[in-house]
C-alpha atoms as a PDB file:
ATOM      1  CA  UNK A   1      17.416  18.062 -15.553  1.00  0.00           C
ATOM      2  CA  UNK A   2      14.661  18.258 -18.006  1.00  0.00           C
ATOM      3  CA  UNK A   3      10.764  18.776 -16.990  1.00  0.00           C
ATOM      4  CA  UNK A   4      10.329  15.001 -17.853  1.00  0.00           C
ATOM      5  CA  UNK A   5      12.633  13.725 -15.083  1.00  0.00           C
ATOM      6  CA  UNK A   6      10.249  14.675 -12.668  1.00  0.00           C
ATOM      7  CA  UNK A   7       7.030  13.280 -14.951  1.00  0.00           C
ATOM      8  CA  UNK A   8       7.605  10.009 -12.346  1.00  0.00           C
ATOM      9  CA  UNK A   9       7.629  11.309  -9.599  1.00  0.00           C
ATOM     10  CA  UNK A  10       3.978  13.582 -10.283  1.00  0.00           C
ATOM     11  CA  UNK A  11       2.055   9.519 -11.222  1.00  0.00           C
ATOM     12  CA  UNK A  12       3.752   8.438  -7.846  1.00  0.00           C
ATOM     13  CA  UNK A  13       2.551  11.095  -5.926  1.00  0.00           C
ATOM     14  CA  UNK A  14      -0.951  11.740  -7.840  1.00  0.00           C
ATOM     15  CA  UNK A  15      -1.447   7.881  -6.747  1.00  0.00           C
ATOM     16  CA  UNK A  16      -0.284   8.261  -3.335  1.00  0.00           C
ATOM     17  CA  UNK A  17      -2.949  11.593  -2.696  1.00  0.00           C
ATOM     18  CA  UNK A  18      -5.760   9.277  -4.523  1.00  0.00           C
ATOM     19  CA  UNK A  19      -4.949   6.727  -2.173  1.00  0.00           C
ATOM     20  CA  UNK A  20      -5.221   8.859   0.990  1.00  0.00           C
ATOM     21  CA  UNK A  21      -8.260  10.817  -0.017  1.00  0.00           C
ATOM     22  CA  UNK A  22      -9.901   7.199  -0.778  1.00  0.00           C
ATOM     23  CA  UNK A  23      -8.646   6.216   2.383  1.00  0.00           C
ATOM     24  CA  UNK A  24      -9.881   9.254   4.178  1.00  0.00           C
ATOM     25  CA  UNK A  25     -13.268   9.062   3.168  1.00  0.00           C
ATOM     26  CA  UNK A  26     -15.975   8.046   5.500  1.00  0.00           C
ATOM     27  CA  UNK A  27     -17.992   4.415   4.478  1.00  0.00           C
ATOM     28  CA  UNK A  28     -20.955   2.755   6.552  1.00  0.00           C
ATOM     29  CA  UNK A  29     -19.141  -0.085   8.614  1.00  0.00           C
ATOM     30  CA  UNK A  30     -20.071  -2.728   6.020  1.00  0.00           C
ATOM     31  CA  UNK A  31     -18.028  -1.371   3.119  1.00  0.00           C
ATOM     32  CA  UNK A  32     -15.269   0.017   5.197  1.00  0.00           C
ATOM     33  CA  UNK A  33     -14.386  -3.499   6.197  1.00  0.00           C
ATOM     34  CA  UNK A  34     -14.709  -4.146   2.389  1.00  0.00           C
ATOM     35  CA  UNK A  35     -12.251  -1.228   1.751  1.00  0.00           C
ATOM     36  CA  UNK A  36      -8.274  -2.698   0.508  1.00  0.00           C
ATOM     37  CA  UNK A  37      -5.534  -0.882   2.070  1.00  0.00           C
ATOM     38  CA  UNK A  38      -4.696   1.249  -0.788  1.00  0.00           C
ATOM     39  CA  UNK A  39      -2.460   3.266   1.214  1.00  0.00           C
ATOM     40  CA  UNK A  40      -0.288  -0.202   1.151  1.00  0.00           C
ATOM     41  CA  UNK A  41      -1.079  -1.264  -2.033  1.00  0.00           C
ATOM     42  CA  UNK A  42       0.194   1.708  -3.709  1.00  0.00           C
ATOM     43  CA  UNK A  43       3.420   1.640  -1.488  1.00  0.00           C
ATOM     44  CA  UNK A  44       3.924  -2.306  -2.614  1.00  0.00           C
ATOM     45  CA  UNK A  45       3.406  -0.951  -6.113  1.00  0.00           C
ATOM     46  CA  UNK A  46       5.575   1.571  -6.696  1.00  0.00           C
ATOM     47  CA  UNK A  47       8.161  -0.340  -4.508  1.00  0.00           C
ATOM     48  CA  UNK A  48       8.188  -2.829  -6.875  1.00  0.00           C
ATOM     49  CA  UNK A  49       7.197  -0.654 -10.123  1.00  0.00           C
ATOM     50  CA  UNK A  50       9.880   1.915 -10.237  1.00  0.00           C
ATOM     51  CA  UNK A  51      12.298   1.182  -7.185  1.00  0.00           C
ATOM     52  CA  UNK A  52      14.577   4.206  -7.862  1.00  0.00           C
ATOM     53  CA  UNK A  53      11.564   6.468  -7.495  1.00  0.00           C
ATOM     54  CA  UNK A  54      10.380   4.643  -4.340  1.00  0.00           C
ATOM     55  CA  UNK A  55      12.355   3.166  -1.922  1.00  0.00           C
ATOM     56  CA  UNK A  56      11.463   2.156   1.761  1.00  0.00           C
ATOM     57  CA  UNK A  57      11.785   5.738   2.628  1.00  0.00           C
ATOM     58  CA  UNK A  58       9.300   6.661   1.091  1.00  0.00           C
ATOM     59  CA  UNK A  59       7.224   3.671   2.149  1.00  0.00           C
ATOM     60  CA  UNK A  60       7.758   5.071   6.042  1.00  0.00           C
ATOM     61  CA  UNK A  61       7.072   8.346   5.022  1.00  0.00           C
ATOM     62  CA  UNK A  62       3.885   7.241   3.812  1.00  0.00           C
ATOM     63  CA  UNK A  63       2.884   5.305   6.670  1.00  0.00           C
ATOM     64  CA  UNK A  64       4.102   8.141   8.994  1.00  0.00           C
ATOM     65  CA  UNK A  65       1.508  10.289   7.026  1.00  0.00           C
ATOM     66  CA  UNK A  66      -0.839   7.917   7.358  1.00  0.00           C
ATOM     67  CA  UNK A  67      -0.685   8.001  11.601  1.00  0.00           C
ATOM     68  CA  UNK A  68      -0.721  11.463  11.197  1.00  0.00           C
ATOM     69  CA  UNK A  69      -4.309  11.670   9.238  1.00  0.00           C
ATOM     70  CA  UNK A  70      -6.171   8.687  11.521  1.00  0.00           C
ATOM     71  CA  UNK A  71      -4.975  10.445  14.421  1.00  0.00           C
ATOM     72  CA  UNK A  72      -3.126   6.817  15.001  1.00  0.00           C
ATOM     73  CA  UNK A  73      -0.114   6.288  17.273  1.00  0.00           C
ATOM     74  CA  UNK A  74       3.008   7.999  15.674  1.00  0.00           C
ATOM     75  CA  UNK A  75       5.120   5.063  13.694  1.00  0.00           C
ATOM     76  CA  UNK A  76       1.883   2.610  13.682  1.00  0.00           C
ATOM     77  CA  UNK A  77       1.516   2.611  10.040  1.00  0.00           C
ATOM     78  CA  UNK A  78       4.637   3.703   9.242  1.00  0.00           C
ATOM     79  CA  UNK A  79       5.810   0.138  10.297  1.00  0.00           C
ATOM     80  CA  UNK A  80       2.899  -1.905   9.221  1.00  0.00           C
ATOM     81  CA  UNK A  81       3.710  -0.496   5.557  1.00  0.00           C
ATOM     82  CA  UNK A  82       7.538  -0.491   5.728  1.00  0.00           C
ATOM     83  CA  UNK A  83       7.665  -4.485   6.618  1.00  0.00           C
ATOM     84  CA  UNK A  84       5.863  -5.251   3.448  1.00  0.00           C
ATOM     85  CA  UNK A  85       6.934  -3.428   1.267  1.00  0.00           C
ATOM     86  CA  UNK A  86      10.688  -4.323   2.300  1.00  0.00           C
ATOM     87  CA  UNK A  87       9.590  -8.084   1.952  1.00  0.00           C
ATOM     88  CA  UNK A  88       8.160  -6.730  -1.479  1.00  0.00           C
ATOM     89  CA  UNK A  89      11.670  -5.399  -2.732  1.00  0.00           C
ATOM     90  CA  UNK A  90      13.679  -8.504  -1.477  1.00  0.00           C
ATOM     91  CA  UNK A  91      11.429 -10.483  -3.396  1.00  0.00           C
ATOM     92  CA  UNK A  92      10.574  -7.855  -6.296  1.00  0.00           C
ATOM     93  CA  UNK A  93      12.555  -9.911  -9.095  1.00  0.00           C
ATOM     94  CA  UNK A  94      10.515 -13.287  -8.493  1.00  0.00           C
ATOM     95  CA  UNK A  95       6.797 -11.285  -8.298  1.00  0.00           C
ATOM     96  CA  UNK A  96       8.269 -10.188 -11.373  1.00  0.00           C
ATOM     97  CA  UNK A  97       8.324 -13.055 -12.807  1.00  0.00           C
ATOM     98  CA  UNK A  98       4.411 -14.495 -11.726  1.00  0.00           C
ATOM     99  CA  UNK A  99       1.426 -13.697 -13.270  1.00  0.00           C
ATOM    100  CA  UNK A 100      -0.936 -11.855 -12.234  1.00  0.00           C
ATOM    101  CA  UNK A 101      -3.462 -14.222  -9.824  1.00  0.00           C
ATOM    102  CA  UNK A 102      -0.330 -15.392  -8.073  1.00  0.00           C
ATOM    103  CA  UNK A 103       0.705 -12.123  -7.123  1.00  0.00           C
ATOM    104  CA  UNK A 104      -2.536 -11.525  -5.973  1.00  0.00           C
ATOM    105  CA  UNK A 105      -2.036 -14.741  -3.884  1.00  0.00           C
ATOM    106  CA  UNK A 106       1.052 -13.952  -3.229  1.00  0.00           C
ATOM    107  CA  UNK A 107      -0.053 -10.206  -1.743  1.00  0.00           C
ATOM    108  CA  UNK A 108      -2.222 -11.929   0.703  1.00  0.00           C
ATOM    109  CA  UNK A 109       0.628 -12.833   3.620  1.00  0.00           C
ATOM    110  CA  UNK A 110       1.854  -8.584   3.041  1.00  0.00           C
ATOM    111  CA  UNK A 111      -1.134  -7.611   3.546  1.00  0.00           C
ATOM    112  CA  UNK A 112      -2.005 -10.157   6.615  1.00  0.00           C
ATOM    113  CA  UNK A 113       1.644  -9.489   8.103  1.00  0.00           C
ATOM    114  CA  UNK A 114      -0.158  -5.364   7.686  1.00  0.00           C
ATOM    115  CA  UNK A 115      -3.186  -5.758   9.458  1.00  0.00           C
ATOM    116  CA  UNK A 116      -0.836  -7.958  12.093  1.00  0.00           C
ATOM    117  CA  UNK A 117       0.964  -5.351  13.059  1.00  0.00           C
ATOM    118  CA  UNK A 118      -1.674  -2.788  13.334  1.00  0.00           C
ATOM    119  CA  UNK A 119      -4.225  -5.195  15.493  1.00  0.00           C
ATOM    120  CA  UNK A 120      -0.835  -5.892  17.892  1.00  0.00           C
ATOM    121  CA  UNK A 121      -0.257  -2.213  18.414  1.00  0.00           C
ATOM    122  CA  UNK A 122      -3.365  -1.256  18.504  1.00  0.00           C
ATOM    123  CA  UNK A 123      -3.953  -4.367  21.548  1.00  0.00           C
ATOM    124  CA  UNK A 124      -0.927  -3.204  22.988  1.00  0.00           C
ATOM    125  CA  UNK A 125      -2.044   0.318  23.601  1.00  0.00           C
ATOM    126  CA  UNK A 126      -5.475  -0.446  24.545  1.00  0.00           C
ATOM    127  CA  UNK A 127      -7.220   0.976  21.709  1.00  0.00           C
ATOM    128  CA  UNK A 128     -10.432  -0.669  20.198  1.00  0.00           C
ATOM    129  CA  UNK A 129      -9.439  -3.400  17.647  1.00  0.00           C
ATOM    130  CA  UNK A 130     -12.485  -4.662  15.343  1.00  0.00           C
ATOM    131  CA  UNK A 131     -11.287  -7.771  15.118  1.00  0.00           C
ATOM    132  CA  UNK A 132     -14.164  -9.335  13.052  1.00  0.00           C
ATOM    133  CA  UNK A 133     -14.134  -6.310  10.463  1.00  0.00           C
ATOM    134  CA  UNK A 134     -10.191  -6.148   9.793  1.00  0.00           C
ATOM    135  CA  UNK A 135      -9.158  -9.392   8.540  1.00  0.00           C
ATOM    136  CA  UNK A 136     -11.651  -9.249   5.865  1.00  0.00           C
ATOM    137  CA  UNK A 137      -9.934  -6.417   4.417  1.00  0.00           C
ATOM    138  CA  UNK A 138      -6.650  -8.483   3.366  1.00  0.00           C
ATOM    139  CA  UNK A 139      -9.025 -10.473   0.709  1.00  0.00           C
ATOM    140  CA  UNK A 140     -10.273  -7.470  -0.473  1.00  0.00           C
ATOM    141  CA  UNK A 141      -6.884  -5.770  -1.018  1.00  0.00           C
ATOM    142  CA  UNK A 142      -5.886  -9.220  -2.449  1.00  0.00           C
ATOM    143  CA  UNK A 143      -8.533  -8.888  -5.343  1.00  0.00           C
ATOM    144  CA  UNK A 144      -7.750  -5.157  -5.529  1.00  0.00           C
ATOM    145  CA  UNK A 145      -4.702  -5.819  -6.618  1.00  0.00           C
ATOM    146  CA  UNK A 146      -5.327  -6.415 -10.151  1.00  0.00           C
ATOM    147  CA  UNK A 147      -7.124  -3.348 -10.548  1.00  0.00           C
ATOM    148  CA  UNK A 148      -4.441  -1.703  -9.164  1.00  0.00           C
ATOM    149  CA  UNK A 149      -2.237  -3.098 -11.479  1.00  0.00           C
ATOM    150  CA  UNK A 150      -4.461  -2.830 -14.696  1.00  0.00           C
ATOM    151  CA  UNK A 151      -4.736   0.816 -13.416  1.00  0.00           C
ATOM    152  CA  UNK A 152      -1.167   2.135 -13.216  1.00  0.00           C
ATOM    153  CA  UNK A 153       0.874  -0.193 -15.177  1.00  0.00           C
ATOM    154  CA  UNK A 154      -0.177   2.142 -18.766  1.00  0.00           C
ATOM    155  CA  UNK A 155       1.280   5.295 -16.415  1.00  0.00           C
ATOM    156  CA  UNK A 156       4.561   3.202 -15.643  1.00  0.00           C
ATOM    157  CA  UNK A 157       5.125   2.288 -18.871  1.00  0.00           C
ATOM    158  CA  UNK A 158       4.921   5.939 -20.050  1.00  0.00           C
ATOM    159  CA  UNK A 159       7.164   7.165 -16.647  1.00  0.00           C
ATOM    160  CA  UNK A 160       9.669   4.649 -17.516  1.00  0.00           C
ATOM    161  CA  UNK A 161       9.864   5.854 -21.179  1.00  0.00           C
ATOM    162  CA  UNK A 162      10.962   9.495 -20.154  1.00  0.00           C
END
């Protein structure tokens, strides 16, 4: 294998550790609940970007990763994140195929069926929920989304070159 074989797999994980240290960084309460779930995002992304780069074990690693940083329950995000993103690949040639505002629309149940599964297992193990701060987060990773996209498609189009 030459050095560019692996060029891929350095703008996966150079997004991935932007994502976590934008994750990890402390906001006021007000623009945390602003914050998208880039951790997800990203995951949806490259699930759907480059699929032989990033598969859904990847997508649990991540979210495994993810527990382990928040000092969450073990498997809490790693869940929340695989779900959508497997519902991302099943679907990945028909978001293919829509333009950009309807896959932000589109984004919006992911990122709901997300935050779901965190506010259940979070309820179901007692912890403190937020339920008026969380929801307002799947808008905001809705509209994120085309950042996102504006943002790495110029680095897939150069990984899928090499």
């Amino acid at each position: 294998m030459s050095q560019q074989d692996y060029y891929p797999d350095w703008l996966v994980f150079i997004s991935v550790l932007a994502a976590f240290v934008l994750t990890l960084i402390q906001l006021p309460e007000f623009l945390a609940a602003l914050r998208p779930a880039l951790v997800l995002l990203i995951a949806i992304y490259w699930t759907l970007a480059m699929p032989q780069y990033f598969g859904l074990f990847t997508a649990w690693f991540l979210g495994l990763t993810m527990d382990v940083l928040n000092g969450s329950l073990l498997g809490q995000h790693a869940i929340a994140i695989l779900l959508p993103c497997y519902i991302a690949s099943r679907l990945r040639e028909t978001l293919h195929m829509f333009p950009l505002w309807q896959q932000c629309i589109t984004l919006i149940p992911l990122v709901a069926l997300y935050e779901f599964i965190l506010f259940w297992i979070d309820g179901i193990s007692h912890r403190d929920t937020e339920t008026h701060w969380r929801w307002i987060q799947i808008l905001s990773s809705a509209a994120f989304w085309s950042v996102l996209f504006f943002l790495l498609t110029p680095f897939r189009t150069v990984a899928a070159r090499h």
